[in-house]
C-alpha atoms as a PDB file:
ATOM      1  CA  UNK A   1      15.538  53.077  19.131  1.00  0.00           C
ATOM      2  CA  UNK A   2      17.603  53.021  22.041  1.00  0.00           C
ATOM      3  CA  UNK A   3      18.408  56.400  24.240  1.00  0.00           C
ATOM      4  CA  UNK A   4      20.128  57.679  27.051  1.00  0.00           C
ATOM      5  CA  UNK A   5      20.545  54.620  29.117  1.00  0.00           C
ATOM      6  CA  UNK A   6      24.167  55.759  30.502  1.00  0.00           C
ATOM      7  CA  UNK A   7      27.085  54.818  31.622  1.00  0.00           C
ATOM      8  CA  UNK A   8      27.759  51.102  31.912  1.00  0.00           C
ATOM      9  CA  UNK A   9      27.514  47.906  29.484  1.00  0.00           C
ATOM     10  CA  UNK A  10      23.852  46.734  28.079  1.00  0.00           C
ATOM     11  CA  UNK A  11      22.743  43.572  26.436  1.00  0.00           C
ATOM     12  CA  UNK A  12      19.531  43.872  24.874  1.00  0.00           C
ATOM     13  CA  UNK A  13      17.526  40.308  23.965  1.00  0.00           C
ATOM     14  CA  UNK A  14      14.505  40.992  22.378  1.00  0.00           C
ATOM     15  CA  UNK A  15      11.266  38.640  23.435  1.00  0.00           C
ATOM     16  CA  UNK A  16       7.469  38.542  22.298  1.00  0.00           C
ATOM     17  CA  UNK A  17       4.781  36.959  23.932  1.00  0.00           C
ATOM     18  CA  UNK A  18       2.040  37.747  22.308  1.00  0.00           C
ATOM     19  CA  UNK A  19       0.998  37.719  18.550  1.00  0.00           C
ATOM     20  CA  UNK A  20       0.282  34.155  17.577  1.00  0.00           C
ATOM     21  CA  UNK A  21      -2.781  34.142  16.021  1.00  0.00           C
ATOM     22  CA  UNK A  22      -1.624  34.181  12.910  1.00  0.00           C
ATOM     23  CA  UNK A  23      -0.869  30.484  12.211  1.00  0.00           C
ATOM     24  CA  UNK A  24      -3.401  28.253  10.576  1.00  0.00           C
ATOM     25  CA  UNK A  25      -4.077  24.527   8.906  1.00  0.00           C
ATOM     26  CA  UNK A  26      -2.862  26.836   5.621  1.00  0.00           C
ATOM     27  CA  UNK A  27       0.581  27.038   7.316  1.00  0.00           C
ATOM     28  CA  UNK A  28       0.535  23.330   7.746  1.00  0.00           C
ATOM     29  CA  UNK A  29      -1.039  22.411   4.603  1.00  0.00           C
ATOM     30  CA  UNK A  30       2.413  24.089   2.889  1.00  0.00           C
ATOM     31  CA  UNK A  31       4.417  22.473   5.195  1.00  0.00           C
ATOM     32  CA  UNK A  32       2.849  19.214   4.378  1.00  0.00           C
ATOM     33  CA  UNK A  33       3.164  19.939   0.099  1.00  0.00           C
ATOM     34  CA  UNK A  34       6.955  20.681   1.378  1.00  0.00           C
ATOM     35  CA  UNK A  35       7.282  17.509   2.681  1.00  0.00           C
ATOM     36  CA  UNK A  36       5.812  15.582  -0.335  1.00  0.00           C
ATOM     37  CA  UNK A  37       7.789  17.461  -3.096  1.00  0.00           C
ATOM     38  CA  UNK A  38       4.338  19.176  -4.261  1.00  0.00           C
ATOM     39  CA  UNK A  39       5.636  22.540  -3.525  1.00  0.00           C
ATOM     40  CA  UNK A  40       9.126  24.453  -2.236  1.00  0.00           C
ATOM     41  CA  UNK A  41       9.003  26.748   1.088  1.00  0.00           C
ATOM     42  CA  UNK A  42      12.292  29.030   0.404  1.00  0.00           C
ATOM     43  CA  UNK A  43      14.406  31.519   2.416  1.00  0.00           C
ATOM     44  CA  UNK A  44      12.537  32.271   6.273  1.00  0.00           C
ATOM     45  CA  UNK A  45      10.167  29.704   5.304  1.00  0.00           C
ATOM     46  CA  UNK A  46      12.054  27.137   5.661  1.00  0.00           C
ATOM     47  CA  UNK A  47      13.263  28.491   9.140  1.00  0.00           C
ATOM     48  CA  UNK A  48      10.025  28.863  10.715  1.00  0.00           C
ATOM     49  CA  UNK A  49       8.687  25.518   9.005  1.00  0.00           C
ATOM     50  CA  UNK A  50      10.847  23.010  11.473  1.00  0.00           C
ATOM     51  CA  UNK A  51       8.972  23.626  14.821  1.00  0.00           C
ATOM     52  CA  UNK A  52      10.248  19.873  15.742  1.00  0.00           C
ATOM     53  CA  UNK A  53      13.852  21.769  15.842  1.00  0.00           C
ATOM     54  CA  UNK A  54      15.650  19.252  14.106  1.00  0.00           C
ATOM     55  CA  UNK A  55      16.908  20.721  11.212  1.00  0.00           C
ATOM     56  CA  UNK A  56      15.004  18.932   8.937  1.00  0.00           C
ATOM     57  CA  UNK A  57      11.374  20.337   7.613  1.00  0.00           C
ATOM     58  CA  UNK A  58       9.002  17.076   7.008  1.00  0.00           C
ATOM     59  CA  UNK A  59       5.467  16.107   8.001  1.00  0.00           C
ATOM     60  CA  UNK A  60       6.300  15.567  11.177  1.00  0.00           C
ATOM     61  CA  UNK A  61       6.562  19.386  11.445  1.00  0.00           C
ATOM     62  CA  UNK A  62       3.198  20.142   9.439  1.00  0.00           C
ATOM     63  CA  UNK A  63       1.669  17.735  12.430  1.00  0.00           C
ATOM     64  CA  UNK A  64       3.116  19.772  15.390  1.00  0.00           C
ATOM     65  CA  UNK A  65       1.754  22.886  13.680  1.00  0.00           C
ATOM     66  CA  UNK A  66      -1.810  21.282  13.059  1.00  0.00           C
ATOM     67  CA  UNK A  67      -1.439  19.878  17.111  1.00  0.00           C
ATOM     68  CA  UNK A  68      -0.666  24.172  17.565  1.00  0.00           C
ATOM     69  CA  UNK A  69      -4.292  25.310  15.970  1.00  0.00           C
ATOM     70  CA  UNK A  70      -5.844  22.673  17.742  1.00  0.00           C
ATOM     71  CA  UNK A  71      -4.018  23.511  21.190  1.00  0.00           C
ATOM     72  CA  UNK A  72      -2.982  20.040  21.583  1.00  0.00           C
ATOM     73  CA  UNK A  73       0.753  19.169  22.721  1.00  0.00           C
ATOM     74  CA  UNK A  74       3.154  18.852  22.441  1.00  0.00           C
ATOM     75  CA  UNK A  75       3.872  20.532  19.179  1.00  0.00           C
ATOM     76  CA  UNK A  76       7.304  21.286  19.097  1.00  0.00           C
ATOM     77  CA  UNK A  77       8.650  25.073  18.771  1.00  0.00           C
ATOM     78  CA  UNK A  78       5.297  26.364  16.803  1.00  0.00           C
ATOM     79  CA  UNK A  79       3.926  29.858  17.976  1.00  0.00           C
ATOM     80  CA  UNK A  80       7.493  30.929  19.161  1.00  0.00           C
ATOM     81  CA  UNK A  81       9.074  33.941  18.480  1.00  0.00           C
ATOM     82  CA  UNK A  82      12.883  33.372  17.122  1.00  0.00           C
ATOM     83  CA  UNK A  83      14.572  36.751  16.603  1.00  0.00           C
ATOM     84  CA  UNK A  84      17.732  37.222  14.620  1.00  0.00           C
ATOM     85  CA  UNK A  85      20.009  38.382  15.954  1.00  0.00           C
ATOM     86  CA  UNK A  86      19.606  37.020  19.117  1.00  0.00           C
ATOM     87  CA  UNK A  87      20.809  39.886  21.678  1.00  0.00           C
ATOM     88  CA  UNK A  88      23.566  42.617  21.123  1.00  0.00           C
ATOM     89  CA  UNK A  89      25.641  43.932  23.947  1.00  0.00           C
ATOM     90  CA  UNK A  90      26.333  47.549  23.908  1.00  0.00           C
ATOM     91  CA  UNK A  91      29.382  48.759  26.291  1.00  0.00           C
ATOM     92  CA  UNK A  92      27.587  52.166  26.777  1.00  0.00           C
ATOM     93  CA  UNK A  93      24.452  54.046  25.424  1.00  0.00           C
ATOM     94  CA  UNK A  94      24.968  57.579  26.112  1.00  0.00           C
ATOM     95  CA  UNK A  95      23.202  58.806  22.862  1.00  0.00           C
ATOM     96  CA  UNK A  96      20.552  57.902  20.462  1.00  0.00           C
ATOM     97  CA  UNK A  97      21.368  54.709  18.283  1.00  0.00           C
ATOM     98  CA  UNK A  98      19.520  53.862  15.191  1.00  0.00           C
ATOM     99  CA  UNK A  99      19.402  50.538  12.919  1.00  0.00           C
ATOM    100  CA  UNK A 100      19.558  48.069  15.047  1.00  0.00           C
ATOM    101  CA  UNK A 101      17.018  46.437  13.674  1.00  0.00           C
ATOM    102  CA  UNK A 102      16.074  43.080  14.523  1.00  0.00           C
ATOM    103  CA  UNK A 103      14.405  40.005  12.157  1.00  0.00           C
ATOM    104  CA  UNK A 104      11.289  38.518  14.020  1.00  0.00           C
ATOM    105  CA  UNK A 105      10.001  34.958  12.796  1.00  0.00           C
ATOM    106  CA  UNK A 106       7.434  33.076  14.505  1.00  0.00           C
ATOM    107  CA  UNK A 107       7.949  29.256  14.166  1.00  0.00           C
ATOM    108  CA  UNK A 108       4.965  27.758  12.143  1.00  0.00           C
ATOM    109  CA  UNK A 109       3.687  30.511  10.192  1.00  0.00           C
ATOM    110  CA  UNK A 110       5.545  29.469   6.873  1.00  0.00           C
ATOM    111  CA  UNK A 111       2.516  31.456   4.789  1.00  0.00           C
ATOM    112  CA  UNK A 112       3.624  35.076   5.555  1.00  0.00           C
END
């Protein structure tokens, strides 16, 4: 919720630093099944499975985020926060605004 800022134009980019724990070999065990047809990542999956940022999900990507739990780079984009959409710009925020809701993905955790 934003509130009260005043007067004046605001652009709002949301970050995170913090909150990566959450990937594991699971995440790149899927990836990996992806990659060799043995099973289909859909939807935000597929977005947070290409940590190589290429636009392509493959093994290479299941080996960046098994480099990520091991803490060995370079592993491309994995443990990143990508939020959707990226910033808004607000001219002014003189009252309360609600639903502005943002989508939060962090690259490599493809099991939810």
């Amino acid at each position: 919720m934003l509130t009260g800022f005043g007067a004046g134009s605001y652009t709002v980019t949301p970050t995170k630093t913090t909150g990566q724990n959450g990937i594991t070999s699971f995440d790149a065990a899927k990836v990996a099944q992806h990659a060799a047809g043995i099973a289909t990542l859909t939807g935000n999956q597929l977005l947070v499975a290409d940590v190589s940022n290429n636009g392509v999900v493959s093994s290479f990507d299941a080996g960046f985020i098994g480099k990520y739990i091991v803490g060995t780079p370079p592993f491309g984009i994995a443990g990143n926060w990508r939020f959707s959409p990226l910033g808004r710009t607000y001219p002014s925020v003189t009252s309360s605004l609600s639903g502005e809701d943002y989508t939060a993905l962090l690259m490599g955790e493809v099991s939810g």
